[in-house]
N, C-alpha and C. Protein backbone atom coordinates (compact mmCIF):
# COMPACT_ATOMS: atom_id res chain seq x y z
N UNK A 1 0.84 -1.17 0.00
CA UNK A 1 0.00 0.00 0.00
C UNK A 1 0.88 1.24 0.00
N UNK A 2 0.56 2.15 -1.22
CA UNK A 2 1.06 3.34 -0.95
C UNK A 2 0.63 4.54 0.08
N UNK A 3 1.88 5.40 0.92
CA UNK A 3 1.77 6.06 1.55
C UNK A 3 1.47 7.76 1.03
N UNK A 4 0.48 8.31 1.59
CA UNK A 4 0.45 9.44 0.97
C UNK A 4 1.03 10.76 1.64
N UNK A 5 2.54 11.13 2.25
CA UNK A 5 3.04 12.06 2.79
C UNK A 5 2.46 13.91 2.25
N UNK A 6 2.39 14.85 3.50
CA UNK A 6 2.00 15.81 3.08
C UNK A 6 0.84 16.60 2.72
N UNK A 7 0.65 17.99 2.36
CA UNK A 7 -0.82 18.20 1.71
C UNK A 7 -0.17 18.55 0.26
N UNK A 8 -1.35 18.10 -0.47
CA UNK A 8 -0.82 18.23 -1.80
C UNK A 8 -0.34 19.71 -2.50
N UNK A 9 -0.10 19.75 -3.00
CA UNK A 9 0.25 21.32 -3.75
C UNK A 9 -0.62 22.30 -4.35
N UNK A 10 -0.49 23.29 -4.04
CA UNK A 10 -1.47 24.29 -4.64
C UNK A 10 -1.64 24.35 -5.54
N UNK A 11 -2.56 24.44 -6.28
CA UNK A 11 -3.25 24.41 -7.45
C UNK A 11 -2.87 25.56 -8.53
N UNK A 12 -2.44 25.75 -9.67
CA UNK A 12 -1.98 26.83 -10.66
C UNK A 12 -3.07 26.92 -11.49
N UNK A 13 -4.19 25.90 -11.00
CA UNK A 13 -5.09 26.14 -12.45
C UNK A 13 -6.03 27.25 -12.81
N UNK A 14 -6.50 28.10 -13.55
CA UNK A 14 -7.17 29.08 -13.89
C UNK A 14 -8.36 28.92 -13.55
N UNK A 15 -9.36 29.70 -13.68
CA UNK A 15 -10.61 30.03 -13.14
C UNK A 15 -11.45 28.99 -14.39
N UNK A 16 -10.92 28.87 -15.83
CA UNK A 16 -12.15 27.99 -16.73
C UNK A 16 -10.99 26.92 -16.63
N UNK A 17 -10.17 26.43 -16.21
CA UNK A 17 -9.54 25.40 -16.12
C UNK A 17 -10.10 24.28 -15.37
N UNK A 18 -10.29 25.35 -13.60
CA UNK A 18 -11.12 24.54 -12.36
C UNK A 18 -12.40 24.19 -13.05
N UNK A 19 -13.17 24.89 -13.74
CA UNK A 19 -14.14 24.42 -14.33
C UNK A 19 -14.48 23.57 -15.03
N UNK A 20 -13.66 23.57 -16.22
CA UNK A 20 -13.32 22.13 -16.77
C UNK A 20 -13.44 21.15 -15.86
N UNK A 21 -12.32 21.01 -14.85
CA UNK A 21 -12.06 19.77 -14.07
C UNK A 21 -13.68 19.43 -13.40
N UNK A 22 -14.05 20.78 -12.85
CA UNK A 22 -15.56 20.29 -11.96
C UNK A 22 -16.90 19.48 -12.98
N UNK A 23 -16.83 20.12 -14.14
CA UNK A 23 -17.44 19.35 -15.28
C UNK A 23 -16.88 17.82 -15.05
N UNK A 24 -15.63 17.66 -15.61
CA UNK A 24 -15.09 16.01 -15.76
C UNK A 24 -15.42 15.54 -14.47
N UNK A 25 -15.39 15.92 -13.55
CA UNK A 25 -15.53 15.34 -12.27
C UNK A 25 -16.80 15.26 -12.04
N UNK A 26 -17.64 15.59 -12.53
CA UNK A 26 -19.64 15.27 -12.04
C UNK A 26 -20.14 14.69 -13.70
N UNK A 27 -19.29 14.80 -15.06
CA UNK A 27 -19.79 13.84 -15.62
C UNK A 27 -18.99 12.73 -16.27
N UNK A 28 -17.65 12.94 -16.11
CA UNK A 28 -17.08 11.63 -16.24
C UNK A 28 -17.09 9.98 -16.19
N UNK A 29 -16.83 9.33 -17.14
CA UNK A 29 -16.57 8.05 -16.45
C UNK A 29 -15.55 8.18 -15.20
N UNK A 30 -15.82 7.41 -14.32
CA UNK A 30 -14.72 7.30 -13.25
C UNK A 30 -13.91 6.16 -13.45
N UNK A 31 -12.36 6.56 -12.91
CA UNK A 31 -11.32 5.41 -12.97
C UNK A 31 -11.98 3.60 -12.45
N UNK A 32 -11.23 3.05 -12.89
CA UNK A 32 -11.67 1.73 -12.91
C UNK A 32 -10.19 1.05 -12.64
N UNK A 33 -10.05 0.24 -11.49
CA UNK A 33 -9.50 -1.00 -11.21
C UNK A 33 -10.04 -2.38 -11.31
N UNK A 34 -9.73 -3.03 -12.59
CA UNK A 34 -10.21 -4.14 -12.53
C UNK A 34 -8.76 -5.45 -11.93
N UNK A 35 -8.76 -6.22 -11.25
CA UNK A 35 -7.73 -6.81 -10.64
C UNK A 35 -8.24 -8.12 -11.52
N UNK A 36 -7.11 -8.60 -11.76
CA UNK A 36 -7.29 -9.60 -13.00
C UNK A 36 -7.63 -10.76 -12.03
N UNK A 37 -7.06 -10.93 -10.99
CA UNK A 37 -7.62 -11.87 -9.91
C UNK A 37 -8.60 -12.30 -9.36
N UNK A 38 -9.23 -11.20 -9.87
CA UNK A 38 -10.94 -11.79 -9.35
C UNK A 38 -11.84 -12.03 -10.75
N UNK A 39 -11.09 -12.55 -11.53
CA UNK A 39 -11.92 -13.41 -12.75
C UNK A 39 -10.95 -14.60 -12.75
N UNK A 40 -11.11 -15.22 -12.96
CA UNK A 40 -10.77 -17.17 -13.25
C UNK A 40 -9.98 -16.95 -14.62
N UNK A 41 -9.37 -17.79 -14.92
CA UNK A 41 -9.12 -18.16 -16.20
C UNK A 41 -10.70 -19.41 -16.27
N UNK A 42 -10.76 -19.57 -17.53
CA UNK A 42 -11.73 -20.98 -17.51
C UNK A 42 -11.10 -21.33 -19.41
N UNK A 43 -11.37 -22.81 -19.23
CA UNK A 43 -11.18 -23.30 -20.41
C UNK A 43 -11.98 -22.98 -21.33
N UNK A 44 -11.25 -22.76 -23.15
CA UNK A 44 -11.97 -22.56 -24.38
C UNK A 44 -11.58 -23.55 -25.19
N UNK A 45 -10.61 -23.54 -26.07
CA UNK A 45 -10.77 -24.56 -27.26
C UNK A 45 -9.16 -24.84 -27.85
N UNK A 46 -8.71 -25.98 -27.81
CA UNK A 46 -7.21 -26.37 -28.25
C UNK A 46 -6.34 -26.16 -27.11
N UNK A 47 -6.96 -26.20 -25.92
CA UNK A 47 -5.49 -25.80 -24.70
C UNK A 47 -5.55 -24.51 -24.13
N UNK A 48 -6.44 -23.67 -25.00
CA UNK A 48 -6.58 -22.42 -24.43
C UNK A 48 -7.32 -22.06 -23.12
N UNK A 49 -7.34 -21.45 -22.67
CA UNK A 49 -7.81 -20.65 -21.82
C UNK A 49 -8.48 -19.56 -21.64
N UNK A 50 -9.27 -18.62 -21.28
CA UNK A 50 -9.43 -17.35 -21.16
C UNK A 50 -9.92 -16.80 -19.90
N UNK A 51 -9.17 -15.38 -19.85
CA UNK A 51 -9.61 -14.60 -18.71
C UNK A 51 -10.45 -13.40 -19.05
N UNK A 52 -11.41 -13.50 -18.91
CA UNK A 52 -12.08 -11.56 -19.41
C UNK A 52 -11.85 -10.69 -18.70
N UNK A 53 -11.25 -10.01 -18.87
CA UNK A 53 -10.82 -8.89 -18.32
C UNK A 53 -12.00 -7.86 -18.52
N UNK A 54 -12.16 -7.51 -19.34
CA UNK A 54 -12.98 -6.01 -19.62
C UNK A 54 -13.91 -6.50 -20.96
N UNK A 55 -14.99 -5.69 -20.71
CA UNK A 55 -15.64 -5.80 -21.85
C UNK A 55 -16.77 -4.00 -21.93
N UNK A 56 -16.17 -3.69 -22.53
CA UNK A 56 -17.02 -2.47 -22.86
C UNK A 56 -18.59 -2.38 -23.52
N UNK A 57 -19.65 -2.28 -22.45
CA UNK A 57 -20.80 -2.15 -23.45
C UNK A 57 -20.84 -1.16 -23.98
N UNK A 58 -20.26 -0.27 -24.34
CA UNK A 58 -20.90 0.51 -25.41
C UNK A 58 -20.13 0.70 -27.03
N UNK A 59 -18.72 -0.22 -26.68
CA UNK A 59 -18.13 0.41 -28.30
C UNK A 59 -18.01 -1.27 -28.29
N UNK A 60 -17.83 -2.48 -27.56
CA UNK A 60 -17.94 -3.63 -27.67
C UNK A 60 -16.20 -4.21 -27.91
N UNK A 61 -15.33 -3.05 -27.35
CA UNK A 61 -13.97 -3.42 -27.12
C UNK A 61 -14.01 -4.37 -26.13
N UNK A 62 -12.91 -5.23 -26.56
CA UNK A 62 -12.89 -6.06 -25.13
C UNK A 62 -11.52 -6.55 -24.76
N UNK A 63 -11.13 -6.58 -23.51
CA UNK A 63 -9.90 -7.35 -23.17
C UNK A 63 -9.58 -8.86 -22.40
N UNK A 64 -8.88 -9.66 -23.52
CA UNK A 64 -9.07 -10.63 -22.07
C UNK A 64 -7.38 -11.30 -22.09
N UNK A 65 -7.27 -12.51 -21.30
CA UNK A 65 -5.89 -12.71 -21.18
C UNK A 65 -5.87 -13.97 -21.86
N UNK A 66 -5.58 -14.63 -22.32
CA UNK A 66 -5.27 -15.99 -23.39
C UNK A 66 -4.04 -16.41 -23.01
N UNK A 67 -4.54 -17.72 -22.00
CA UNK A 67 -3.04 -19.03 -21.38
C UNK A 67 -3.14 -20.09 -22.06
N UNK A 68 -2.11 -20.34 -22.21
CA UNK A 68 -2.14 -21.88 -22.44
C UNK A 68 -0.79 -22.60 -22.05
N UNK A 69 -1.03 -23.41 -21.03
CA UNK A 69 0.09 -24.66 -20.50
C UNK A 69 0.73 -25.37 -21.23
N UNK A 70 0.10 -25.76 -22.69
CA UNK A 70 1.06 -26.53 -23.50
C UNK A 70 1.16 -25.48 -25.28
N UNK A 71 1.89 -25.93 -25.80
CA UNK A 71 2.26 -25.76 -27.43
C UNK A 71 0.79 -25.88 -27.77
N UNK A 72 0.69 -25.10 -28.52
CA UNK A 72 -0.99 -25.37 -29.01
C UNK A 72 -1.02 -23.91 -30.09
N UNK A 73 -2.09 -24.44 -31.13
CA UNK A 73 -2.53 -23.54 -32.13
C UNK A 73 -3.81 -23.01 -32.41
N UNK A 74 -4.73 -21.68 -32.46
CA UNK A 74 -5.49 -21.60 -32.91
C UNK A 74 -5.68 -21.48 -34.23
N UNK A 75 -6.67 -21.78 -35.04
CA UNK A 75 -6.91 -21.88 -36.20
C UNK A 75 -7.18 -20.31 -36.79
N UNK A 76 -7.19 -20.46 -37.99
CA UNK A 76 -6.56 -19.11 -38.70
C UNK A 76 -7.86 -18.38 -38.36
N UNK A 77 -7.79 -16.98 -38.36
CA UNK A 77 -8.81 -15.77 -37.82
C UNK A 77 -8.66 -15.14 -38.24
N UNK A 78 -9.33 -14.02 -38.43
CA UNK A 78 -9.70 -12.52 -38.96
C UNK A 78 -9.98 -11.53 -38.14
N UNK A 79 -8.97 -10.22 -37.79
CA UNK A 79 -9.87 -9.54 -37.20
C UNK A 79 -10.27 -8.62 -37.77
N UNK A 80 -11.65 -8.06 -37.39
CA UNK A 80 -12.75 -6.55 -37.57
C UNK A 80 -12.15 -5.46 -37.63
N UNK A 81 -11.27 -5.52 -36.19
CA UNK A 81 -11.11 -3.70 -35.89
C UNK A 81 -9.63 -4.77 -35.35
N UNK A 82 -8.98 -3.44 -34.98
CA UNK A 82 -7.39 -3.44 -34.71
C UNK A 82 -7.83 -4.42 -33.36
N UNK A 83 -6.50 -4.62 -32.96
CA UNK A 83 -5.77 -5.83 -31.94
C UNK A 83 -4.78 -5.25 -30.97
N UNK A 84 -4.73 -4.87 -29.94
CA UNK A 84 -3.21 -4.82 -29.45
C UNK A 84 -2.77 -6.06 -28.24
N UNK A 85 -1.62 -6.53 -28.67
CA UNK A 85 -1.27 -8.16 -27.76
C UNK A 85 -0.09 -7.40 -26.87
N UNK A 86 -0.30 -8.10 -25.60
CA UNK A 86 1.05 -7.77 -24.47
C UNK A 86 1.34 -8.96 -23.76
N UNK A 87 2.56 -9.38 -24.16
CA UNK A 87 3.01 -10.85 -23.59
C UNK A 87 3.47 -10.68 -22.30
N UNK A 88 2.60 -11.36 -21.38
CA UNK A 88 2.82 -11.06 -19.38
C UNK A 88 3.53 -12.41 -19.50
N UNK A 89 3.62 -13.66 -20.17
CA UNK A 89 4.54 -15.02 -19.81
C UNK A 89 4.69 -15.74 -21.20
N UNK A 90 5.53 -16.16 -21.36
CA UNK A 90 5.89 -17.23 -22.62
C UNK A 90 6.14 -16.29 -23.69
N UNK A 91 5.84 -17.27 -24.82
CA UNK A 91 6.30 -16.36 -25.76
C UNK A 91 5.26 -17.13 -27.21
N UNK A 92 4.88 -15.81 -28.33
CA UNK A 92 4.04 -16.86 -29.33
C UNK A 92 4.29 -15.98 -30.45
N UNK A 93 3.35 -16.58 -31.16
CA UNK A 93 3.96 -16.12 -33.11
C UNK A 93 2.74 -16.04 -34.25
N UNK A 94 2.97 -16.19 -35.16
CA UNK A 94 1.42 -16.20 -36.28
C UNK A 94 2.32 -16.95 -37.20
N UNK A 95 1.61 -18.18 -37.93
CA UNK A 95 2.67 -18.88 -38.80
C UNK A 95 2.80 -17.93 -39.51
N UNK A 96 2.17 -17.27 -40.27
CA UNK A 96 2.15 -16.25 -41.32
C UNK A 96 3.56 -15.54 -41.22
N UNK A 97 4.22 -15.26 -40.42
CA UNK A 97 4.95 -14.20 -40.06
C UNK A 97 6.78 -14.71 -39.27
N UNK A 98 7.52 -13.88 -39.29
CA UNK A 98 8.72 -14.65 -39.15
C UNK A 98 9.17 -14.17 -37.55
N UNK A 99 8.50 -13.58 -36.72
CA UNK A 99 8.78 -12.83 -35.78
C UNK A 99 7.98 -13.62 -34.36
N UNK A 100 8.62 -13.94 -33.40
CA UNK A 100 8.07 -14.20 -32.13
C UNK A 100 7.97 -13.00 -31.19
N UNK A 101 6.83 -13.16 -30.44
CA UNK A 101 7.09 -12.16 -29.29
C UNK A 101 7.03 -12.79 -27.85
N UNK A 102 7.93 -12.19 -27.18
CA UNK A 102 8.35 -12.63 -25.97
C UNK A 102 8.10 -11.84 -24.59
N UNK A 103 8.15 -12.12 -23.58
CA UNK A 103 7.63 -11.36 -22.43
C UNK A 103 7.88 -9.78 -22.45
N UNK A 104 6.83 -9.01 -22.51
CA UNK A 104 6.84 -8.06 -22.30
C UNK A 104 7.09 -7.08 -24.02
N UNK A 105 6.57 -7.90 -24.64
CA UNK A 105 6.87 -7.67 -26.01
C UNK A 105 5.40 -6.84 -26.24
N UNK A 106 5.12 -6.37 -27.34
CA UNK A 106 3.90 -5.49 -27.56
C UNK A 106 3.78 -5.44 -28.88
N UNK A 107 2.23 -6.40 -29.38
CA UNK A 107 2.17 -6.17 -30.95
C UNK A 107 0.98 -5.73 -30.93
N UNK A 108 0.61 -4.75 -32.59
CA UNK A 108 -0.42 -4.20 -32.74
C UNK A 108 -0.95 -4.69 -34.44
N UNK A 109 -1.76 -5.00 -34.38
CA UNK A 109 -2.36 -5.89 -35.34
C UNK A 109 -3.77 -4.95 -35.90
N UNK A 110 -3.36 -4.75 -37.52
CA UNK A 110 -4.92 -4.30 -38.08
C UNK A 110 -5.88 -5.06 -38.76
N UNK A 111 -7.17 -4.48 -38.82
CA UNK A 111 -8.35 -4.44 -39.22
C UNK A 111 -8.40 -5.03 -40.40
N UNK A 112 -9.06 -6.53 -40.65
CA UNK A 112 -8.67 -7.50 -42.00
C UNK A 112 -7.41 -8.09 -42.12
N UNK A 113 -6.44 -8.55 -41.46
CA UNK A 113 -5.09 -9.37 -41.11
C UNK A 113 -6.38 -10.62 -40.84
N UNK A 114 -5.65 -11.57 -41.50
CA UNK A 114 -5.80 -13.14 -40.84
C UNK A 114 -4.13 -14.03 -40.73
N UNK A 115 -4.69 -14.91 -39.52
CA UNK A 115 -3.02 -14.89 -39.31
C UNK A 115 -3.62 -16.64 -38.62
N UNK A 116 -2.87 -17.29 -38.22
CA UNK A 116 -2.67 -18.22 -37.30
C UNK A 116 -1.88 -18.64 -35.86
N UNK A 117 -2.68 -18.31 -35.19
CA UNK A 117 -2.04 -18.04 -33.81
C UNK A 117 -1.78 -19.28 -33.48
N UNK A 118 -0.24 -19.14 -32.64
CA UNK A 118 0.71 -20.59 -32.10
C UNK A 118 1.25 -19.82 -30.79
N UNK A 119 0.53 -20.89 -29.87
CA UNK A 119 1.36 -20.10 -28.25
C UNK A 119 2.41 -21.34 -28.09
N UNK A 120 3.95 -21.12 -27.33
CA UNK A 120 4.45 -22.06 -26.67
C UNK A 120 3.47 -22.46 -25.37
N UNK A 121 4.27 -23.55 -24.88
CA UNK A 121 3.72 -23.92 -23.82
C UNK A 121 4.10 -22.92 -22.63
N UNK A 122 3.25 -22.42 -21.69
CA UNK A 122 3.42 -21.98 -20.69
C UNK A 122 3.35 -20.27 -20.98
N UNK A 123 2.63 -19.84 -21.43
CA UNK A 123 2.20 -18.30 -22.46
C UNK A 123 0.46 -17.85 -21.89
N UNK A 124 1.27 -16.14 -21.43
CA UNK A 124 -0.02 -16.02 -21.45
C UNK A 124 0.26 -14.31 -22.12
N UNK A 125 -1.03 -14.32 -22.51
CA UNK A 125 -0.53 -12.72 -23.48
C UNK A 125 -2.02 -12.26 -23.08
N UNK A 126 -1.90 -10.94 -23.12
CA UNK A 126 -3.39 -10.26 -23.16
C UNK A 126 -3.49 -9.59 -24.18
N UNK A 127 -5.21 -9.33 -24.88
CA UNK A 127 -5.33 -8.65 -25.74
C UNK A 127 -6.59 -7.99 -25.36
N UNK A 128 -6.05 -7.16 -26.37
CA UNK A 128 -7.50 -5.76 -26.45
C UNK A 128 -8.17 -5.78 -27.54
N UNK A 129 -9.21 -6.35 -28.11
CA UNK A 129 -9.81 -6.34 -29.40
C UNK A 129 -10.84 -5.27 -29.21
N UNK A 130 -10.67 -4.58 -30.69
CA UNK A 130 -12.19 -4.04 -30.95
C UNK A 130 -12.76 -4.46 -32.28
N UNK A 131 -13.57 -4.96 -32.08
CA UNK A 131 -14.52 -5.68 -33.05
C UNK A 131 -14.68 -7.19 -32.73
N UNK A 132 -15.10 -7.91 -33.83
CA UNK A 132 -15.42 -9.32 -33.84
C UNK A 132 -13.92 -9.81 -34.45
N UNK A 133 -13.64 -11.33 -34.15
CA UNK A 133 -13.06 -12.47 -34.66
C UNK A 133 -13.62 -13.47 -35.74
N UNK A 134 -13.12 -13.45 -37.15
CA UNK A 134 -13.66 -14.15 -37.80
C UNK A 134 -12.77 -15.59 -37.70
N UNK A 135 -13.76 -16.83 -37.49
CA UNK A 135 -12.73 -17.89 -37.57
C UNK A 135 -13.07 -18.40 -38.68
N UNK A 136 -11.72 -19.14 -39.61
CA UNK A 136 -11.79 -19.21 -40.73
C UNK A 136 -11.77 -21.04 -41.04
N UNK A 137 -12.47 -21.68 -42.03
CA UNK A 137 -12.13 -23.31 -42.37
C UNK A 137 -10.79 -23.19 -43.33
N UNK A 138 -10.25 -24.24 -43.50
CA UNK A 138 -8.78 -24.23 -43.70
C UNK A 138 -9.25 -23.23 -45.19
N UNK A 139 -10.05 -23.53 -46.30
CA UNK A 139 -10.36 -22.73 -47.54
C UNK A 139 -10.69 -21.50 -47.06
N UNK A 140 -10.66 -20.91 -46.11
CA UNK A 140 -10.78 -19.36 -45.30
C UNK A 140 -11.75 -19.14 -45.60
N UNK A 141 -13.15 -20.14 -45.89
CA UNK A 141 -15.12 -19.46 -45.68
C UNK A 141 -15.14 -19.49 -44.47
N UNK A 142 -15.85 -18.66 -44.15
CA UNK A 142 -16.36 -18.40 -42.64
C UNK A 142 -16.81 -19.36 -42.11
N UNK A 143 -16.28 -20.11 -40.70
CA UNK A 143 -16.42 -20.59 -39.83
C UNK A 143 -17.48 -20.45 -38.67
N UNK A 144 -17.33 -18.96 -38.28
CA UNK A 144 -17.68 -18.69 -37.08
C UNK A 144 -17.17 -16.88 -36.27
N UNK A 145 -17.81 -16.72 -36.03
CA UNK A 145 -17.97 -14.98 -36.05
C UNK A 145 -17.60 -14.98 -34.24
N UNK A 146 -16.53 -14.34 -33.38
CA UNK A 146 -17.12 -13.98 -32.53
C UNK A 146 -16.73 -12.58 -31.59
N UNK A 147 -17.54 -12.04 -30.77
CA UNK A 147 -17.14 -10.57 -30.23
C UNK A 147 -17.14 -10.51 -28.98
N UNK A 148 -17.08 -9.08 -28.58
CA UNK A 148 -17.42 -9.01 -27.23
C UNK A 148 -18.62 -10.07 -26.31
N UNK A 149 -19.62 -10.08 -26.60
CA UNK A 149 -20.86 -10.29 -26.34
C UNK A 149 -20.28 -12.15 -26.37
N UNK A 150 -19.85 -12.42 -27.54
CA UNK A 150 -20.06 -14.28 -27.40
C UNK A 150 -18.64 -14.45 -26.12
N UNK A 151 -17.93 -13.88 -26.29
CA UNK A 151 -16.77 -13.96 -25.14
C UNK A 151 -17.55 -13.72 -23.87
N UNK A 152 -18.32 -13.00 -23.60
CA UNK A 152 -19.11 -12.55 -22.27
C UNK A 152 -20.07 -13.87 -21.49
N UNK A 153 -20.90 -13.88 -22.83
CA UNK A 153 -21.11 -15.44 -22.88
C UNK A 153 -20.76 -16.57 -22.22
N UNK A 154 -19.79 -17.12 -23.10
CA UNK A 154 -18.61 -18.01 -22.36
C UNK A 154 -18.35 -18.07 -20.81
N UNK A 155 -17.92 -16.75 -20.82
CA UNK A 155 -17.65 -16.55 -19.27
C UNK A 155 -18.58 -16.69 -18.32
N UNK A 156 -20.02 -16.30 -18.95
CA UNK A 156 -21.40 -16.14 -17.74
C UNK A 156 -21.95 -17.51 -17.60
N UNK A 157 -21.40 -18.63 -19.08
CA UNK A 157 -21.96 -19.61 -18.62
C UNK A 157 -21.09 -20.65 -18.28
N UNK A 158 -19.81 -20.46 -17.79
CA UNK A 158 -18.66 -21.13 -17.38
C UNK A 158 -18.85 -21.14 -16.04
N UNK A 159 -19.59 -19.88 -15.37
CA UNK A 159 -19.55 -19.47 -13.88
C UNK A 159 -20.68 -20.10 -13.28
N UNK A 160 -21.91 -20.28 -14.27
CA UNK A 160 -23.00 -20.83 -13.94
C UNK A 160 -22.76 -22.39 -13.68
N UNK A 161 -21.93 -22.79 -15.14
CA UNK A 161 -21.79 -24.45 -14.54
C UNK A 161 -20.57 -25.02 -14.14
N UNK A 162 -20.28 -23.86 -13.18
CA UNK A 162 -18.90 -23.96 -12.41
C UNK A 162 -19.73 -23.33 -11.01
N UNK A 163 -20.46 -22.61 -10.46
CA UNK A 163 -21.00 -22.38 -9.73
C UNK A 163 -20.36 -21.26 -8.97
N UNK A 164 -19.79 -20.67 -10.00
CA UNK A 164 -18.16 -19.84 -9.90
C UNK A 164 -19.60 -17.70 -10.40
N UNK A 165 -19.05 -16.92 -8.79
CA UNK A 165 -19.66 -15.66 -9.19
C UNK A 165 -19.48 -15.35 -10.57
N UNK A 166 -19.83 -14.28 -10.92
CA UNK A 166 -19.92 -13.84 -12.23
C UNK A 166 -18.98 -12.53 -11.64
N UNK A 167 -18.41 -12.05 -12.30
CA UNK A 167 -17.22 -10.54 -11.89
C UNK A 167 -17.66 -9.39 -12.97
N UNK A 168 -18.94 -8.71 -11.97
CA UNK A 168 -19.65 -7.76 -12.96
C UNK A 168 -18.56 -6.26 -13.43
N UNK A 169 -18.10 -6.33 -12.21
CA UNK A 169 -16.69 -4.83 -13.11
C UNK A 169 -16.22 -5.28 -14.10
N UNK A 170 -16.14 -6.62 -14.39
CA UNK A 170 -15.62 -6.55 -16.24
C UNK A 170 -15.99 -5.44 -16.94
N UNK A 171 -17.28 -5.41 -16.96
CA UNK A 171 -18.44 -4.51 -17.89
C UNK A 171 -18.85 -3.18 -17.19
N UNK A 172 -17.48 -2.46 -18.63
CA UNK A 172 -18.02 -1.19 -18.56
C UNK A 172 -18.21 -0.20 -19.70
């Protein structure tokens, strides 16, 4: 726990400055701590895992964390809207591509890329999507569509037949 020494410092801000701030401050969203600890990982599909982190109802961004314990591949995908990946353990790749990323590495991925995701064993990366995931059959026709909302899903009915709370600060 941080200590807070002192009174804070006097303020330099101008008379429509303070105002501003009193606006943001009575209609703002307010800060948000979501602690990744109080959502589960729960199992999805090929070894994977997922954690939801965040899910925005209103633009349908969403974040969640993607583990997996062993070598494992998801099948080729599409995304909607941009991607950004942040590797917290292991390390993974897109066959497509000649580049691994490794702890603490940071990739940003656009809007219509299809790629094939390969985690090593023992990898966990988080991502921030906005939009849907198209999953593709090996001839790349559409498979299977999914977004914020089917990820939310997953999670609400993982908790139900796990008997596991539901962690409503995801959703904001």
């Amino acid at each position: 726990m941080t200590t807070i020494v002192g009174a804070p410092p006097a303020t330099a801000l101008t008379s429509q400055e303070r105002r501003v701030l009193e606006v943001t401050e009575r209609y703002g969203a307010k800060d948000t701590l979501i602690r990744s600890t109080d959502t589960p990982f729960f199992p999805w599909i090929n070894g994977f895992e997922l954690r939801l982190i965040r899910v925005d109802n209103r633009t349908g961004i969403f974040t969640l964390d993607v583990k997996s314990s062993g070598d494992t591949w998801l099948g080729k995908h599409r995304h909607r809207g941009g991607v950004v990946a942040t590797t917290l353990q292991g390390a993974w790749n897109y066959a497509e591509y000649d580049w691994v990323a490794n702890v603490g590495d940071y990739a940003h991925e656009f809007p219509g890329v299809a790629h094939t995701l390969h985690f090593y064993a023992d990898t966990v990366v988080r991502f921030e999507v906005a939009g849907a995931l198209e999953f593709l059959n090996d001839d790349e026709t559409l498979k299977s569509l999914m977004d914020a909302w089917d990820f939310l899903d997953l999670y609400i009915e993982w908790c139900k037949a796990n008997s596991q709370p539901f962690n409503e600060d995801v959703l904001f």
